[in-house]
N, C-alpha and C. Protein backbone atom coordinates (compact mmCIF):
# COMPACT_ATOMS: atom_id res chain seq x y z
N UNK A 1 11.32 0.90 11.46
CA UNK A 1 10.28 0.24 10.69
C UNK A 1 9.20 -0.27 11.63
N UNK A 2 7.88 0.10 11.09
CA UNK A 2 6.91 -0.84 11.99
C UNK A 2 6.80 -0.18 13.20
N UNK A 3 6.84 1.26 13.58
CA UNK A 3 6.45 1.69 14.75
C UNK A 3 5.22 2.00 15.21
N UNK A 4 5.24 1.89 16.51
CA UNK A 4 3.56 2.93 17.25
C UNK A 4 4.05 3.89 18.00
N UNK A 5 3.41 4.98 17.45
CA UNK A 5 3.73 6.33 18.39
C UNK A 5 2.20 6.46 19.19
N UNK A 6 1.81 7.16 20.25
CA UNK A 6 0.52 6.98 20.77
C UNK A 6 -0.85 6.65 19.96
N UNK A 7 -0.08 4.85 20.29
CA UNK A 7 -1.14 4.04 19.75
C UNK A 7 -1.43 4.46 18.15
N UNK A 8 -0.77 4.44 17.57
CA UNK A 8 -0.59 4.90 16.29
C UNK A 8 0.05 4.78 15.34
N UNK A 9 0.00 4.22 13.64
CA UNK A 9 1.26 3.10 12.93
C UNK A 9 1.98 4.99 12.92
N UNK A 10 3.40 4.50 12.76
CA UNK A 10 4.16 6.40 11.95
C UNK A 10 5.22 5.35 11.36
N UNK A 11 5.66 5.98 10.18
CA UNK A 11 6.83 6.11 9.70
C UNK A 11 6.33 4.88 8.96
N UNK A 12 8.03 4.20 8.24
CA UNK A 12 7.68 3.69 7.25
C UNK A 12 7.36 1.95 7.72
N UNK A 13 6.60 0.97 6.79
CA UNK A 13 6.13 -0.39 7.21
C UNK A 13 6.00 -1.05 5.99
N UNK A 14 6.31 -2.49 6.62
CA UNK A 14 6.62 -3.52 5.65
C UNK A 14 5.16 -4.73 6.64
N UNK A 15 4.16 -5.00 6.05
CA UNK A 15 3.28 -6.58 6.06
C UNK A 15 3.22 -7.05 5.71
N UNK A 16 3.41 -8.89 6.27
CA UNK A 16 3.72 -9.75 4.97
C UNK A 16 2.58 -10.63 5.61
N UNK A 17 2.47 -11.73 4.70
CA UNK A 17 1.10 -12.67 4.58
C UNK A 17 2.26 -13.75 5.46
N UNK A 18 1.47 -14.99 5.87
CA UNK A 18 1.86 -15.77 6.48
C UNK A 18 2.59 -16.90 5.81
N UNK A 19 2.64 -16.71 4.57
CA UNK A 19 3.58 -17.57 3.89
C UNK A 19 4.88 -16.81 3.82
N UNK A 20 5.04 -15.65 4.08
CA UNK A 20 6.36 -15.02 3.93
C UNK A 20 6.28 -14.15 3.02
N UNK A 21 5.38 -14.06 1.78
CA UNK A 21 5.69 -12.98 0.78
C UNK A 21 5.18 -12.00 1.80
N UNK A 22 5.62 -10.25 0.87
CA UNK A 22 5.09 -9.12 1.60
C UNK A 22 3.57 -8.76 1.18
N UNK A 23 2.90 -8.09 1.57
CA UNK A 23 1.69 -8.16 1.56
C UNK A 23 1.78 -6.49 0.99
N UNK A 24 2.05 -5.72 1.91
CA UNK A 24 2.06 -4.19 1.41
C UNK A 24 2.98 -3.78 1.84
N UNK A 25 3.75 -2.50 1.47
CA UNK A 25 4.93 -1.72 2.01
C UNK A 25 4.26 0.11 1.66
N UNK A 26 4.50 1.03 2.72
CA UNK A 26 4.39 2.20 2.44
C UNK A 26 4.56 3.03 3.92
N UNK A 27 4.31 4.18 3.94
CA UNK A 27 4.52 4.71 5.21
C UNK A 27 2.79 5.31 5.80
N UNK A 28 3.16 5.45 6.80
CA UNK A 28 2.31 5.99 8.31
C UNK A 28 2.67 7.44 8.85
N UNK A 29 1.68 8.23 8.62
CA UNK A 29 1.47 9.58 9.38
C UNK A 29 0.66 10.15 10.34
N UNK A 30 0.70 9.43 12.05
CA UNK A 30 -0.16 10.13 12.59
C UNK A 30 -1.31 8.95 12.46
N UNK A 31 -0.87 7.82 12.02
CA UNK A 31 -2.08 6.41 12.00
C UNK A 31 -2.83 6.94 10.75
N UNK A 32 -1.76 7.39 9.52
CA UNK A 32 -2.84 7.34 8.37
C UNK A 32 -1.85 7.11 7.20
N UNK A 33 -2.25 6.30 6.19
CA UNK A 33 -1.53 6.21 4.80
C UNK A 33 -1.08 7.32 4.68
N UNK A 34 0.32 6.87 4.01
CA UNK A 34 0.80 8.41 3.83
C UNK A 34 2.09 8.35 2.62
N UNK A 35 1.59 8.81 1.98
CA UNK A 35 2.86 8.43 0.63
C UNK A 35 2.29 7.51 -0.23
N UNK A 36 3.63 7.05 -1.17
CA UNK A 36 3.42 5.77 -2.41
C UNK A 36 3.48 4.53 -1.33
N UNK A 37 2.69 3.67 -1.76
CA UNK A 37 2.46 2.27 -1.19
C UNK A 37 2.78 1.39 -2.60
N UNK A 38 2.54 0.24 -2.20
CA UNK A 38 2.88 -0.88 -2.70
C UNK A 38 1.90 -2.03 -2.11
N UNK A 39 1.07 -2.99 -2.84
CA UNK A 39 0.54 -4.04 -2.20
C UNK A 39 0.54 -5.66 -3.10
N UNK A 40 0.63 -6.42 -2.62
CA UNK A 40 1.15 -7.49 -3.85
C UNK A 40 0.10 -8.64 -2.73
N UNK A 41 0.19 -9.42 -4.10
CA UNK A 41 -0.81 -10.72 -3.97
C UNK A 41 0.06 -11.84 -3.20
N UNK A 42 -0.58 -12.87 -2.39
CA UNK A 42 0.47 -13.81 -1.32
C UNK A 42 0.99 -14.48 -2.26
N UNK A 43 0.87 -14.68 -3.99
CA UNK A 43 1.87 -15.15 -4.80
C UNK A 43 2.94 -14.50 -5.23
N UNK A 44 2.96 -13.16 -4.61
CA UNK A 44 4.32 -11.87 -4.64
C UNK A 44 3.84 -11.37 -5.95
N UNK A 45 2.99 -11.33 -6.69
CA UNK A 45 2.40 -10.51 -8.13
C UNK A 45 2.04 -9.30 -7.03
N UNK A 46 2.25 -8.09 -8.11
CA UNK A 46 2.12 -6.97 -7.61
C UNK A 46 0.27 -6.77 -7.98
N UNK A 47 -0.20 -6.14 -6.52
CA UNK A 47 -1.68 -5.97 -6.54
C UNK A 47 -2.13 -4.38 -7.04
N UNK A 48 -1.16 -3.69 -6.42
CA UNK A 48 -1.84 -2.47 -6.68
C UNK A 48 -0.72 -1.09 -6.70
N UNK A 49 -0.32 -0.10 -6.87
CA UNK A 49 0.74 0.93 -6.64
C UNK A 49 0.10 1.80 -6.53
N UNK A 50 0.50 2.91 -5.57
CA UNK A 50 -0.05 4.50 -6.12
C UNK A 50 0.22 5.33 -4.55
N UNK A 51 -0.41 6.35 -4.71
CA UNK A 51 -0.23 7.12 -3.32
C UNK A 51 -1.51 7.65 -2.43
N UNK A 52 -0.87 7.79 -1.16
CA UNK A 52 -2.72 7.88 -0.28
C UNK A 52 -1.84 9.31 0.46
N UNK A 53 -3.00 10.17 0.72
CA UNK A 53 -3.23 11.48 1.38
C UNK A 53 -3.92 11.27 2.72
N UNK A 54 -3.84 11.42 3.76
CA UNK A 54 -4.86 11.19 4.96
C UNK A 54 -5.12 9.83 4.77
N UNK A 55 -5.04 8.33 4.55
CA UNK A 55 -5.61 7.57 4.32
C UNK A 55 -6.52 7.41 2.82
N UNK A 56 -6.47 8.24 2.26
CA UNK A 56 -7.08 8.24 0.93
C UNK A 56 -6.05 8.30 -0.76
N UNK A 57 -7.00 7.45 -1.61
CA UNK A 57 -6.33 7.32 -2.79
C UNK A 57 -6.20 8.35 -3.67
N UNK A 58 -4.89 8.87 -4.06
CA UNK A 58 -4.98 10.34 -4.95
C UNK A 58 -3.87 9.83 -5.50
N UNK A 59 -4.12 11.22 -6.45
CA UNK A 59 -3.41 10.88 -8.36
C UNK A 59 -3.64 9.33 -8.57
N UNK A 60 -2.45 9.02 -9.34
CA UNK A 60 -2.86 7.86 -10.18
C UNK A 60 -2.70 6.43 -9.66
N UNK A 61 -3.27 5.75 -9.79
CA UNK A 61 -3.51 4.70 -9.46
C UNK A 61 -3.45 3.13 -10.17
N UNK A 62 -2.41 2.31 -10.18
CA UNK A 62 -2.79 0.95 -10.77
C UNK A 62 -2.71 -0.23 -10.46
N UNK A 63 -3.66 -0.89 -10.59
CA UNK A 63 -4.57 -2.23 -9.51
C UNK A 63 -4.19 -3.51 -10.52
N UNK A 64 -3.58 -4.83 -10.37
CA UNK A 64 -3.14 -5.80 -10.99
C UNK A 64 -4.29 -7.37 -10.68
N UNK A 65 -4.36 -7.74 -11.70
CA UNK A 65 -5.19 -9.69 -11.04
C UNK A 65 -3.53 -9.87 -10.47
N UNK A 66 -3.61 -11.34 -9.82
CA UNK A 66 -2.90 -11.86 -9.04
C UNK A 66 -2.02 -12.38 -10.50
N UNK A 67 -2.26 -12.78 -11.41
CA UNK A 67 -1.27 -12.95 -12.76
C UNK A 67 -0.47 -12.23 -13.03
N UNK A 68 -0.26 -10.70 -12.37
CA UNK A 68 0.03 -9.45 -12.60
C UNK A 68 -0.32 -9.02 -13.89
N UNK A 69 -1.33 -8.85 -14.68
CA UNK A 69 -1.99 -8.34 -15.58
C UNK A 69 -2.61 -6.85 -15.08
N UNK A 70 -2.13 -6.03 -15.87
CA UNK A 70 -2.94 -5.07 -15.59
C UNK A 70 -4.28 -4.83 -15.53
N UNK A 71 -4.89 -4.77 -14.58
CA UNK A 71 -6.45 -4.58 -14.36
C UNK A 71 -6.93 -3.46 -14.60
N UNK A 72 -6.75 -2.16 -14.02
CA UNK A 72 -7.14 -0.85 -14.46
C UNK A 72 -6.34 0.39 -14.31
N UNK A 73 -6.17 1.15 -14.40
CA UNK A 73 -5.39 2.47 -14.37
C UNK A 73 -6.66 3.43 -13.77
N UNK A 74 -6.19 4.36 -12.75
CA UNK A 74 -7.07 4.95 -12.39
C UNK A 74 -6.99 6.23 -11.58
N UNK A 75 -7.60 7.64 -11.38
CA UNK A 75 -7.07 8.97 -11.17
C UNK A 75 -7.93 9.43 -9.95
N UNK A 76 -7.65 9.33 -8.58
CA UNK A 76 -8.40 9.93 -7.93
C UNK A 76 -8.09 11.48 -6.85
N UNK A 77 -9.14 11.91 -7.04
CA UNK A 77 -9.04 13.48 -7.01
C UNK A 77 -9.86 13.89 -5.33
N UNK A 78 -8.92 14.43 -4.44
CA UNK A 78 -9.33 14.36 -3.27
C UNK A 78 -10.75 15.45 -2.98
């Protein structure tokens, strides 16, 4: 968990905010988003879900307020 390969995040990672909740969880390819992530608000409400390609947001996507209310649903196409 939490590695650097030349100077570079790989594999899978857990960041948390300084109060202790986690901040985001997902993996690293080569120092780029890579897979389903996870990102949540420092009140542990979930912020956002979905998956990144190269660092970028593809297929579907959904983004939460810190209430965890759903905010939007959303489809992005590389």
């Amino acid at each position: 968990m939490n590695q650097i390969i030349n100077n570079k995040r790989e594999g899978y990672w857990e960041i948390y905010y300084p109060n202790g909740q986690l901040h985001y969880k997902g993996n690293y390819k080569n120092g780029k988003a890579y897979g389903y992530y996870e990102g949540y608000w420092d009140n542990g409400q979930l912020m956002y879900k979905g998956n990144f390609l190269n660092d970028k947001e593809v297929g579907y996507w959904e983004k939460y307020y810190n209430d965890g209310q759903l905010m939007y649903k959303e489809y992005h196409i590389i």
